[in-house]
N, C-alpha and C. Protein backbone atom coordinates (compact mmCIF):
# COMPACT_ATOMS: atom_id res chain seq x y z
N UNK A 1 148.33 -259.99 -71.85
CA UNK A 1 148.56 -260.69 -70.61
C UNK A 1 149.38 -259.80 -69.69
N UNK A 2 149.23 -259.57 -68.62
CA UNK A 2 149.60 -258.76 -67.42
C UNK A 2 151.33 -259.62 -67.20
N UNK A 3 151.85 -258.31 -66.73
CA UNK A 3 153.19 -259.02 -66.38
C UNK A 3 152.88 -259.62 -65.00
N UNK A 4 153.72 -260.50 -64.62
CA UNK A 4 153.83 -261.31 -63.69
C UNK A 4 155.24 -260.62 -62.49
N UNK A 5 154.94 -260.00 -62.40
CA UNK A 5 156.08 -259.11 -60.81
C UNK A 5 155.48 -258.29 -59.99
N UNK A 6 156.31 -257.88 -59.22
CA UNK A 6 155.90 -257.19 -58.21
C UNK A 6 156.88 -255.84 -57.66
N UNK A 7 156.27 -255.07 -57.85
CA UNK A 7 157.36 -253.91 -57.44
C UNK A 7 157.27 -253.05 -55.78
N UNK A 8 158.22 -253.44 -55.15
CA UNK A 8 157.96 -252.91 -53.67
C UNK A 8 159.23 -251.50 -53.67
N UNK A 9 158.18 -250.39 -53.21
CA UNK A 9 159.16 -249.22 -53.11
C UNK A 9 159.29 -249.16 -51.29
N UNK A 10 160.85 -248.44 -51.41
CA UNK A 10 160.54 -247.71 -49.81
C UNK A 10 159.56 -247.17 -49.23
N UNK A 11 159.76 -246.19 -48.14
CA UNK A 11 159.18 -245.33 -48.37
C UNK A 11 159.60 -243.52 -48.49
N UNK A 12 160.69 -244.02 -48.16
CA UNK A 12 161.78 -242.91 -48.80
C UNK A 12 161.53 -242.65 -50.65
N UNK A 13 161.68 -244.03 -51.05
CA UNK A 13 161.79 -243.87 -52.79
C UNK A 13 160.06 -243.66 -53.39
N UNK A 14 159.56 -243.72 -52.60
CA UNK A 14 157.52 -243.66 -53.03
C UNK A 14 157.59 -241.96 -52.70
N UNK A 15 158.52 -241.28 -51.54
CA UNK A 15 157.91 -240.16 -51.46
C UNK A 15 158.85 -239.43 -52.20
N UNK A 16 160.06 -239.84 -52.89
CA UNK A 16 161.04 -239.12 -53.69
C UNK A 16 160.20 -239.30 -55.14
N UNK A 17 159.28 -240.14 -55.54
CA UNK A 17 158.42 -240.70 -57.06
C UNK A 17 157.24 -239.61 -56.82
N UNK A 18 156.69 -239.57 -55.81
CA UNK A 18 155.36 -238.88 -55.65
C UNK A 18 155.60 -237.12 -55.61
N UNK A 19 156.75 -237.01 -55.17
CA UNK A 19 157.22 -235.11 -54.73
C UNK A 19 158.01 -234.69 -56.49
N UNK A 20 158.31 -235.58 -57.17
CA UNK A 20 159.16 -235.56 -58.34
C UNK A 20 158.66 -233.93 -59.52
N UNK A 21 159.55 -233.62 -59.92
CA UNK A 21 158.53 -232.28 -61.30
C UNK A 21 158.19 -233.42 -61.98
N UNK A 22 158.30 -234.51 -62.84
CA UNK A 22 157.49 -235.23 -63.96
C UNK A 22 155.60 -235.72 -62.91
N UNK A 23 156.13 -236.16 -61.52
CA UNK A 23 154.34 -236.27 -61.27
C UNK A 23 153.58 -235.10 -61.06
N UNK A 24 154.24 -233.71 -60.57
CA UNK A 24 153.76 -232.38 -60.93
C UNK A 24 152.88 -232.22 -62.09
N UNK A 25 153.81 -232.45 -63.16
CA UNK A 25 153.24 -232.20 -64.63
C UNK A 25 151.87 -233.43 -64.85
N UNK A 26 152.54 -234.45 -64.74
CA UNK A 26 151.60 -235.69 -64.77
C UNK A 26 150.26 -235.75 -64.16
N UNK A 27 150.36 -234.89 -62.97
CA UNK A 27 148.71 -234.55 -61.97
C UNK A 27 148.24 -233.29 -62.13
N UNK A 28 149.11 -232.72 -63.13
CA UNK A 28 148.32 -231.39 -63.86
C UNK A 28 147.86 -231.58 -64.94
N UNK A 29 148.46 -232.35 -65.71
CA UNK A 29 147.98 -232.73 -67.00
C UNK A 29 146.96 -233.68 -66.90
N UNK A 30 146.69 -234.14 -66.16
CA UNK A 30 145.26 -235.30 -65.90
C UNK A 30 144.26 -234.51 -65.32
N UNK A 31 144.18 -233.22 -65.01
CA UNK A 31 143.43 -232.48 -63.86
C UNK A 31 143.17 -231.69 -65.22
N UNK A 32 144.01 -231.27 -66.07
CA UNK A 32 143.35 -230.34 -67.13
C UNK A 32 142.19 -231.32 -67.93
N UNK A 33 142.89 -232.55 -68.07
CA UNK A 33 142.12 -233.52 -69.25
C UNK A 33 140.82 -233.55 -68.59
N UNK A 34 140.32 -233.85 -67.31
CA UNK A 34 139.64 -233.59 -66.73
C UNK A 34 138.21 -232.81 -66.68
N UNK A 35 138.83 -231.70 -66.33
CA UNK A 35 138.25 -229.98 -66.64
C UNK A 35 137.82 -230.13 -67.80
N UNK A 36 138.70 -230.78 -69.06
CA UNK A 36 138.64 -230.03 -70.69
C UNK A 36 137.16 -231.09 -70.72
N UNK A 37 137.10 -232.40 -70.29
CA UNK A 37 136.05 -233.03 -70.09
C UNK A 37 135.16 -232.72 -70.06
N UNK A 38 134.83 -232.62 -68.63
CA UNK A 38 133.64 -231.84 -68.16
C UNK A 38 133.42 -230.15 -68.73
N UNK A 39 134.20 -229.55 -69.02
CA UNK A 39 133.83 -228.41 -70.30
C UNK A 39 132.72 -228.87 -71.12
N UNK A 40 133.45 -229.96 -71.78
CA UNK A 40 132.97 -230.17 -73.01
C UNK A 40 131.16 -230.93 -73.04
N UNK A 41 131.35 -230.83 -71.83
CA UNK A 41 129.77 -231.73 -71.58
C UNK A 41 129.37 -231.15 -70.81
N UNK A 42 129.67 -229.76 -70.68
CA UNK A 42 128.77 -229.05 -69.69
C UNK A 42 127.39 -228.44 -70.47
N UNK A 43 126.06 -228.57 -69.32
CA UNK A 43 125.03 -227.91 -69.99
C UNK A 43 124.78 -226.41 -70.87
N UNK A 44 124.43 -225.85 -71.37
CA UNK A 44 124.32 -224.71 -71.86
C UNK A 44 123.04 -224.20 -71.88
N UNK A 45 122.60 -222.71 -71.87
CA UNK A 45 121.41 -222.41 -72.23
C UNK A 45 121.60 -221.23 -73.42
N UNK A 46 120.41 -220.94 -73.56
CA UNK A 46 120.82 -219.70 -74.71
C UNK A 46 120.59 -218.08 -74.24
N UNK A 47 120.42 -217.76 -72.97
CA UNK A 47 120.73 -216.76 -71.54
C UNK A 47 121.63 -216.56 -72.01
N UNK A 48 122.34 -215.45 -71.17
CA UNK A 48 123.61 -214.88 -71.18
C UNK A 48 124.42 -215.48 -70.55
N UNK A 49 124.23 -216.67 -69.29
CA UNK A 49 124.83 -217.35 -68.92
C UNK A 49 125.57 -218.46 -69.28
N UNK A 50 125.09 -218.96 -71.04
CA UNK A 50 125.69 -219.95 -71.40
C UNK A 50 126.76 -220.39 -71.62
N UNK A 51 127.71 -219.86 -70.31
CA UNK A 51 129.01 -221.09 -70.16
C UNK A 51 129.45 -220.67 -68.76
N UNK A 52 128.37 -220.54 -68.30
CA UNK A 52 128.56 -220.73 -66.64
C UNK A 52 128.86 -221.86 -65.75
N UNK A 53 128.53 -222.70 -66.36
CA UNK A 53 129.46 -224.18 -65.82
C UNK A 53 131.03 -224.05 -66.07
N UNK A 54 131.14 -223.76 -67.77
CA UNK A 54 132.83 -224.07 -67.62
C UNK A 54 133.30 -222.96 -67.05
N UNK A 55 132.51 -222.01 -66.92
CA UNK A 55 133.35 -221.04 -66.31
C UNK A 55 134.13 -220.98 -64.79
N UNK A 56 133.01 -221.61 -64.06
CA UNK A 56 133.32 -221.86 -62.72
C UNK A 56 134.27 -223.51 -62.63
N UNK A 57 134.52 -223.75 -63.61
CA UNK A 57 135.91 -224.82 -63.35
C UNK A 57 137.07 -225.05 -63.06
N UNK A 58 137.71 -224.73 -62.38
CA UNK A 58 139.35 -224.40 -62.17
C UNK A 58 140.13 -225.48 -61.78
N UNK A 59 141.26 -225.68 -62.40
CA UNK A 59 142.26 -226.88 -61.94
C UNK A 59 143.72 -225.93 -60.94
N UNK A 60 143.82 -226.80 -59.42
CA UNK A 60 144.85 -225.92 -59.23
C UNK A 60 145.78 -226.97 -58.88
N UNK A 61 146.83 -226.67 -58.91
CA UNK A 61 148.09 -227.96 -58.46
C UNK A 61 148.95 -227.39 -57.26
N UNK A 62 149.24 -228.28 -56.69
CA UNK A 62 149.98 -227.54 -54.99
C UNK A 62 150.46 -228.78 -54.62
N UNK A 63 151.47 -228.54 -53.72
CA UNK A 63 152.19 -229.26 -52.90
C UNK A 63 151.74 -229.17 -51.24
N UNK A 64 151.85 -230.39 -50.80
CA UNK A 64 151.40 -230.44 -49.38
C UNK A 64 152.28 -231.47 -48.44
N UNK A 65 152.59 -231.10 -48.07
CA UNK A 65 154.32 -231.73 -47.14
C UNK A 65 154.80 -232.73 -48.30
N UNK A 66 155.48 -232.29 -49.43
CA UNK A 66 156.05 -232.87 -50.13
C UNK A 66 155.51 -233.48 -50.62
N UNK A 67 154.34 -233.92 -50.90
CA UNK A 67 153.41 -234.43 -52.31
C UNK A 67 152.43 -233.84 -52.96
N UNK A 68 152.88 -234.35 -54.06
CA UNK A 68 152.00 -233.19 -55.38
C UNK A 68 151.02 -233.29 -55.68
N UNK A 69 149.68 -232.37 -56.05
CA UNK A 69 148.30 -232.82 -55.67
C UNK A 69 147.45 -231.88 -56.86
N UNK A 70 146.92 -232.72 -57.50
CA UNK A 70 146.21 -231.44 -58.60
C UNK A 70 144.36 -231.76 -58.29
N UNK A 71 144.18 -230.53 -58.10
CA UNK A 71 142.68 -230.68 -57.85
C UNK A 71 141.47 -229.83 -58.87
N UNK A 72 140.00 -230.15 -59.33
CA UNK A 72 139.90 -230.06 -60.11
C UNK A 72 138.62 -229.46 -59.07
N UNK A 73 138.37 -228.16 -59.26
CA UNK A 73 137.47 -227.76 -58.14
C UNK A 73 136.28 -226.79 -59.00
N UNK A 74 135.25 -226.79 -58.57
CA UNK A 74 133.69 -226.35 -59.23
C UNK A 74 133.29 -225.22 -57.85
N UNK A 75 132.90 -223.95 -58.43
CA UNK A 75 131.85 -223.29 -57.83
C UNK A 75 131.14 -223.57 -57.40
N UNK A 76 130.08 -222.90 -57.11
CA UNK A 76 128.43 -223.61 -56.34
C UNK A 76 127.72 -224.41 -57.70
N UNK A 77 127.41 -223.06 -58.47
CA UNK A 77 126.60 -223.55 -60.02
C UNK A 77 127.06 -225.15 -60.52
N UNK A 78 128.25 -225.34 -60.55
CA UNK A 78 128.54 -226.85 -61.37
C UNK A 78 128.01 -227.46 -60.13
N UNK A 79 128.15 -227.25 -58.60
CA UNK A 79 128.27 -228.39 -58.08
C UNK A 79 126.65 -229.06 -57.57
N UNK A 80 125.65 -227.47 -57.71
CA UNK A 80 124.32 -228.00 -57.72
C UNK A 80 124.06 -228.55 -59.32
N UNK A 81 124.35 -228.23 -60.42
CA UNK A 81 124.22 -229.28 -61.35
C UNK A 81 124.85 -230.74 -61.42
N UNK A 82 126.05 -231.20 -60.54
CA UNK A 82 126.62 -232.04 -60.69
C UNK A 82 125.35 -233.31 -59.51
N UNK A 83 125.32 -232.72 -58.32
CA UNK A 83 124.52 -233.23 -57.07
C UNK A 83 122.83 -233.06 -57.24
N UNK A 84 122.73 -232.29 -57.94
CA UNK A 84 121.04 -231.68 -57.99
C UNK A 84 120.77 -230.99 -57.02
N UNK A 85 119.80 -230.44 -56.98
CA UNK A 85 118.70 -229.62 -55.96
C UNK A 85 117.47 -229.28 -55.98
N UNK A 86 117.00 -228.64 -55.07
CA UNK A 86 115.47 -228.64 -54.67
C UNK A 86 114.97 -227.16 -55.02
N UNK A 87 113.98 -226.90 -55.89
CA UNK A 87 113.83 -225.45 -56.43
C UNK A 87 112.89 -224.69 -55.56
N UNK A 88 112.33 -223.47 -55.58
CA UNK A 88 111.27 -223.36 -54.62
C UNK A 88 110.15 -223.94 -53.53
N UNK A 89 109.74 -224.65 -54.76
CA UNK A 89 108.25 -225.48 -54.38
C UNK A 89 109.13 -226.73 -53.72
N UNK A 90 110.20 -227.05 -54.06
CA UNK A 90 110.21 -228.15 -53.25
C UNK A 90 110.52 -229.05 -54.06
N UNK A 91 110.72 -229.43 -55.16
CA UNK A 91 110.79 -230.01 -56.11
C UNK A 91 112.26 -230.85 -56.16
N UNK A 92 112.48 -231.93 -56.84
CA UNK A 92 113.78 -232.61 -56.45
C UNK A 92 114.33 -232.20 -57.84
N UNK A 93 115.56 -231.93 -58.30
CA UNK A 93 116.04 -231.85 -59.66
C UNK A 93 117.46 -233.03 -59.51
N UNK A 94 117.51 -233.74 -60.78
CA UNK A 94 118.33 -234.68 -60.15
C UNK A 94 119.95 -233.82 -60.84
N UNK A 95 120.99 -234.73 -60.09
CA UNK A 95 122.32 -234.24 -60.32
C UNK A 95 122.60 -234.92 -62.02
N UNK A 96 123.19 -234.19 -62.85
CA UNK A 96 123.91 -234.51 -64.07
C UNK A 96 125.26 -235.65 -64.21
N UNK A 97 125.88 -235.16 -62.85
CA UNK A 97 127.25 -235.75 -62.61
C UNK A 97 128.23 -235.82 -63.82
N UNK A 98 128.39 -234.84 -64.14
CA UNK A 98 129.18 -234.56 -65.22
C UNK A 98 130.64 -234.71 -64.77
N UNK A 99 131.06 -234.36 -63.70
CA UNK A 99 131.92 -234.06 -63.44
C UNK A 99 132.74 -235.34 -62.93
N UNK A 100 131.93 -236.54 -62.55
CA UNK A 100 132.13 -237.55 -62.10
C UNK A 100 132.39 -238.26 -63.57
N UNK A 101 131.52 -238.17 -64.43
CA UNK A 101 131.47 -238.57 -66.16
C UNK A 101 132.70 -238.68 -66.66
N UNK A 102 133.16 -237.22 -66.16
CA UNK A 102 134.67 -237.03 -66.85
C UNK A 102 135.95 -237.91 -66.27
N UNK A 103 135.69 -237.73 -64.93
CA UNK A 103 136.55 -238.84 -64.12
C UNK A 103 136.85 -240.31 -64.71
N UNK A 104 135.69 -240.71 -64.42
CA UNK A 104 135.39 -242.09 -64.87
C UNK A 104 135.90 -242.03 -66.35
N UNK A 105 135.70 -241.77 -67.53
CA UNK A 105 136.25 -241.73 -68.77
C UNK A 105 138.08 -241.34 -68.67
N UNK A 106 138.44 -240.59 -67.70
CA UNK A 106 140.22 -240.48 -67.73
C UNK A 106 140.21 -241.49 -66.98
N UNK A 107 140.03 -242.38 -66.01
CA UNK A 107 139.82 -243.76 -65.26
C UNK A 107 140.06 -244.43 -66.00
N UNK A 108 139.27 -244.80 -67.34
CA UNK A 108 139.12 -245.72 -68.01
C UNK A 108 140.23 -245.96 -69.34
N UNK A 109 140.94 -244.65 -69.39
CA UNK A 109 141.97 -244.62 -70.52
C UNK A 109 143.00 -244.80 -70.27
């Protein structure tokens, strides 16, 4: 059963909670879990390319007027596998959305 309150911050004390080193760590460590995700369910072939998805995965964390921001950013390669695309002829290939997969599963935990 859900607690029954309500918590109202400033907005002084929301931007002293949000700029803090523990949500630093906290939006890096969800941005890796992330990544390690979508790693782990990325496509493969048996080419020389086979780990060209995780390869192009990078998590970076930064600050932007005092709030902390971890972002979980894809090359071209993941992001036409994630969206799909159209091959020569014209052809539709659909998106995997792996990357959205992974989201939704740290969402859900």
């Amino acid at each position: 059963m859900p607690a029954a309150f309500r918590l109202t911050l400033s907005e002084a004390a929301l931007r002293e909670l949000v700029s803090s080193p523990q949500s630093a760590e906290l939006a890096a460590a969800t941005a890796e879990e992330i990544a390690a995700l979508a790693r782990a369910e990325a496509p493969r072939n048996r080419r020389g390319s086979w780990n060209m998805y995780s390869r192009s995965i990078s998590v970076t964390a930064y600050e932007e007027d005092g709030v902390v921001h971890a972002a979980v950013q894809a090359d071209r390669h993941p992001l036409l596998i994630e969206y799909g695309w159209k091959d020569k002829r014209g052809r539709r290939h659909a998106g995997r959305h792996i990357l959205k997969g992974a989201l939704m599963k740290v969402r859900k935990s």
